[in-house]
C-alpha atoms as a PDB file:
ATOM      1  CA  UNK A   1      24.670   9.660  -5.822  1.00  0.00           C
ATOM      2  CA  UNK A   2      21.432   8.930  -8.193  1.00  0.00           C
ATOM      3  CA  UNK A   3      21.133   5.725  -9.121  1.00  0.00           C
ATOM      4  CA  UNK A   4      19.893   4.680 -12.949  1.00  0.00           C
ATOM      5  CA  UNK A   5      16.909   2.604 -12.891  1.00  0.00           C
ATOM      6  CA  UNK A   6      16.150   0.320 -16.315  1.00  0.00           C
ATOM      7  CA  UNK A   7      12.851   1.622 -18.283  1.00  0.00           C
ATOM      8  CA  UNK A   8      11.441  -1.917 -17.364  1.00  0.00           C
ATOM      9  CA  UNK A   9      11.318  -0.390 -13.460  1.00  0.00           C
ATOM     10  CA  UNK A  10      10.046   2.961 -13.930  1.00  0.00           C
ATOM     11  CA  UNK A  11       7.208   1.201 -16.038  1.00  0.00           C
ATOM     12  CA  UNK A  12       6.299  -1.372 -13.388  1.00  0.00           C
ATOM     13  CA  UNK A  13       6.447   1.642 -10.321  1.00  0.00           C
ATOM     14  CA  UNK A  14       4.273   3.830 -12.586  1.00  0.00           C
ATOM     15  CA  UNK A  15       1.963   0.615 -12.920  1.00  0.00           C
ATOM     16  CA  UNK A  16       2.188   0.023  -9.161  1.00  0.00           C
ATOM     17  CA  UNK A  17       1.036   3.584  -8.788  1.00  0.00           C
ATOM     18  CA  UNK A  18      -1.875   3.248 -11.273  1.00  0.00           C
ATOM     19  CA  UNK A  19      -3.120  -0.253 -10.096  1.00  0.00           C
ATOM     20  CA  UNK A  20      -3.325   0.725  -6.149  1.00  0.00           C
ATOM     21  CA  UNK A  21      -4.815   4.140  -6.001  1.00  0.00           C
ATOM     22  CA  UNK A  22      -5.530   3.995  -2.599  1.00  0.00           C
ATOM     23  CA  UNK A  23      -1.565   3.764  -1.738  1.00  0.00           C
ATOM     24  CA  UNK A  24       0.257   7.421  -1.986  1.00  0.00           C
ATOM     25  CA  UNK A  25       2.965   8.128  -4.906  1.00  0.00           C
ATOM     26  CA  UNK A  26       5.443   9.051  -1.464  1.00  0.00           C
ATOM     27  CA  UNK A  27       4.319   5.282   0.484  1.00  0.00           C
ATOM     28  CA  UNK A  28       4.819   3.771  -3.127  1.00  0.00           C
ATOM     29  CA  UNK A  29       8.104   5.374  -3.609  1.00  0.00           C
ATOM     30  CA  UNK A  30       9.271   4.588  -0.171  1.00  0.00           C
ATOM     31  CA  UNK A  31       8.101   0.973  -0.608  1.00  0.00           C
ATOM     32  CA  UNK A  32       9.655   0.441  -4.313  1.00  0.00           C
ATOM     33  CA  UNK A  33      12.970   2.909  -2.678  1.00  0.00           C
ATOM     34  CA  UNK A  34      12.727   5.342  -5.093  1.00  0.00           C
ATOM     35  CA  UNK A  35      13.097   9.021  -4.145  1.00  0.00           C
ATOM     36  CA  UNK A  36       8.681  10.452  -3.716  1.00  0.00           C
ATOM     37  CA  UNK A  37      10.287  13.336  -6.529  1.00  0.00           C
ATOM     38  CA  UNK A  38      11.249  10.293  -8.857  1.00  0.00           C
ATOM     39  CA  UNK A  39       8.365   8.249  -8.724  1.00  0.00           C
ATOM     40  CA  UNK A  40       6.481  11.559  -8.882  1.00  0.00           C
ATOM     41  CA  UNK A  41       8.685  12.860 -12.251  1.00  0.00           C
ATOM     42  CA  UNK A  42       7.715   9.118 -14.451  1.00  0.00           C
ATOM     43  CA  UNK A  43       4.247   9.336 -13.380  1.00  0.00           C
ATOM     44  CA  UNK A  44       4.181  13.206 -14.787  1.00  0.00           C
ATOM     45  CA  UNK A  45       6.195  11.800 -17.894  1.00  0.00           C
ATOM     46  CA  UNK A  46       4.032   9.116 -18.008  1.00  0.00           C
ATOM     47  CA  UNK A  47       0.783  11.186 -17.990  1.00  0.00           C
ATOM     48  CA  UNK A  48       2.448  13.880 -20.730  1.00  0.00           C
ATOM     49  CA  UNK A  49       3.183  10.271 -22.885  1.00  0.00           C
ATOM     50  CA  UNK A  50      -0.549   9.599 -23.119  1.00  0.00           C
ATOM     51  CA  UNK A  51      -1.970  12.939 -23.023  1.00  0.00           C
ATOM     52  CA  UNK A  52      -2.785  13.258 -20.397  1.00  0.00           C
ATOM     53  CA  UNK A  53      -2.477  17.321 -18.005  1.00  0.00           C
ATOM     54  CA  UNK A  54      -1.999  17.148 -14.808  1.00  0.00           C
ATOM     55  CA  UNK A  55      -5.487  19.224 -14.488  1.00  0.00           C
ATOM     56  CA  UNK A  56      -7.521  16.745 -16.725  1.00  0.00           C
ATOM     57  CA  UNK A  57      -5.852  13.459 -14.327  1.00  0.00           C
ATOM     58  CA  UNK A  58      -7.576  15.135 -11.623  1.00  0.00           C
ATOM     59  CA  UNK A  59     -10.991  14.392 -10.757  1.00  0.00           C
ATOM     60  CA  UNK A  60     -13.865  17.146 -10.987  1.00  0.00           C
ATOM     61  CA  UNK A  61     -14.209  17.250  -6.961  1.00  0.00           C
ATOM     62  CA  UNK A  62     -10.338  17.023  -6.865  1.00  0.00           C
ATOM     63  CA  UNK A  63     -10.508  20.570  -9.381  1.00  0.00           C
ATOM     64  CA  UNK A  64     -13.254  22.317  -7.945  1.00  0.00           C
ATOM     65  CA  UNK A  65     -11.244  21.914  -4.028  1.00  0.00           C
ATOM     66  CA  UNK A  66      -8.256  22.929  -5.401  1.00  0.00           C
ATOM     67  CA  UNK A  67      -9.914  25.925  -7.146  1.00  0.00           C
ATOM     68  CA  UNK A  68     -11.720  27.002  -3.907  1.00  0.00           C
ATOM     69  CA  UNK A  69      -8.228  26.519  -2.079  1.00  0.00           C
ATOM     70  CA  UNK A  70      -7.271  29.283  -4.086  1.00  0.00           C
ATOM     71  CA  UNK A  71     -10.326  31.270  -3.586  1.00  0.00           C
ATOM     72  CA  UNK A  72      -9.811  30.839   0.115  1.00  0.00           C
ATOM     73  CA  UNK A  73      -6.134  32.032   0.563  1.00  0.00           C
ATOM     74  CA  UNK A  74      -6.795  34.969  -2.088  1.00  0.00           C
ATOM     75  CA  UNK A  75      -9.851  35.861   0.742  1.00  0.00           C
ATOM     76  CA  UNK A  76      -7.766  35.299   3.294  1.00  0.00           C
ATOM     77  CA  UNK A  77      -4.770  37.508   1.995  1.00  0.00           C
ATOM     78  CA  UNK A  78      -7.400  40.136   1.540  1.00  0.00           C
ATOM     79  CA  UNK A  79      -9.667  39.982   4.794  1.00  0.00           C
ATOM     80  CA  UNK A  80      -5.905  40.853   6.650  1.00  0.00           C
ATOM     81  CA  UNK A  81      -5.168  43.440   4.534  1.00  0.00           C
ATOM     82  CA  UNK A  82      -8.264  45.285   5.206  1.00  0.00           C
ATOM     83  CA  UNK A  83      -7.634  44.260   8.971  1.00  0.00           C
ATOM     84  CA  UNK A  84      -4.342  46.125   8.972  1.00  0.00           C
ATOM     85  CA  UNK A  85      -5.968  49.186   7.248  1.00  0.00           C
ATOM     86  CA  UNK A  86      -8.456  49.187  10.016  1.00  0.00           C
ATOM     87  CA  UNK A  87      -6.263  49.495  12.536  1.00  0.00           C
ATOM     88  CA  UNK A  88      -3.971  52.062  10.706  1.00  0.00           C
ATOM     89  CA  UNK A  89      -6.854  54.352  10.408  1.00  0.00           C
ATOM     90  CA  UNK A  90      -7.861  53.847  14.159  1.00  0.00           C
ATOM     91  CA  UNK A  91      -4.350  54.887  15.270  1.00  0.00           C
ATOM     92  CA  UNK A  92      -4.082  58.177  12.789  1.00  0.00           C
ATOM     93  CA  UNK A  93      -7.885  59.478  13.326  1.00  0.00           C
ATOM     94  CA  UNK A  94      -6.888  62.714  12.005  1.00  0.00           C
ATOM     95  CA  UNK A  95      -6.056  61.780   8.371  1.00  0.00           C
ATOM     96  CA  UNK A  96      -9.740  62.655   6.186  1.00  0.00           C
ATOM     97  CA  UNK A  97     -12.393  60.198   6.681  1.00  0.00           C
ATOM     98  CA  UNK A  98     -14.661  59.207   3.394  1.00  0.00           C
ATOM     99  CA  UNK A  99     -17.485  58.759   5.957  1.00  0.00           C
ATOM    100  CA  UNK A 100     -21.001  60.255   3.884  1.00  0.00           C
END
């Protein structure tokens, strides 16, 4: 059953969020007894009513570790790949070889 919170709430709990940074959006949520996916739906709102991306509210050092996140897993998913060729080519040694 959802329950229907007034506009004058949602403001205040996206205020609460904005005024203690150091507090989580899920603690916050928990605290104010909102679902973390509600609280975390008017903050985007919220952001999209001033302008704001969800990129650009990020900080630089908040980008750049989610961009080398990526990077990692991407290397990650690749370094096994070539792992598993390795060992396919190890167990059939008489397919061709492009050794020079």
């Amino acid at each position: 059953m959802s329950k229907h919170h007034s506009e004058q709430f949602r403001q205040q709990a996206v205020e609460h969020v904005l005024n203690h940074p150091g507090q989580s959006v899920a603690n916050t949520a928990k605290l104010l007894g909102v679902g973390y996916s509600t609280l975390d739906k008017w903050m985007r709102i919220h952001r999209t009513s001033i302008g704001v991306t969800a990129s650009a509210a990020l900080s630089t050092d908040q980008q750049r570790l989610r961009t080398l996140e990526r990077e990692n897993a991407h290397l990650r998913e690749v370094n096994d790949i070539l792992k598993k060729a390795h060992v396919y080519f190890v167990k059939n040694p008489s397919l061709p070889s492009t050794r020079l």
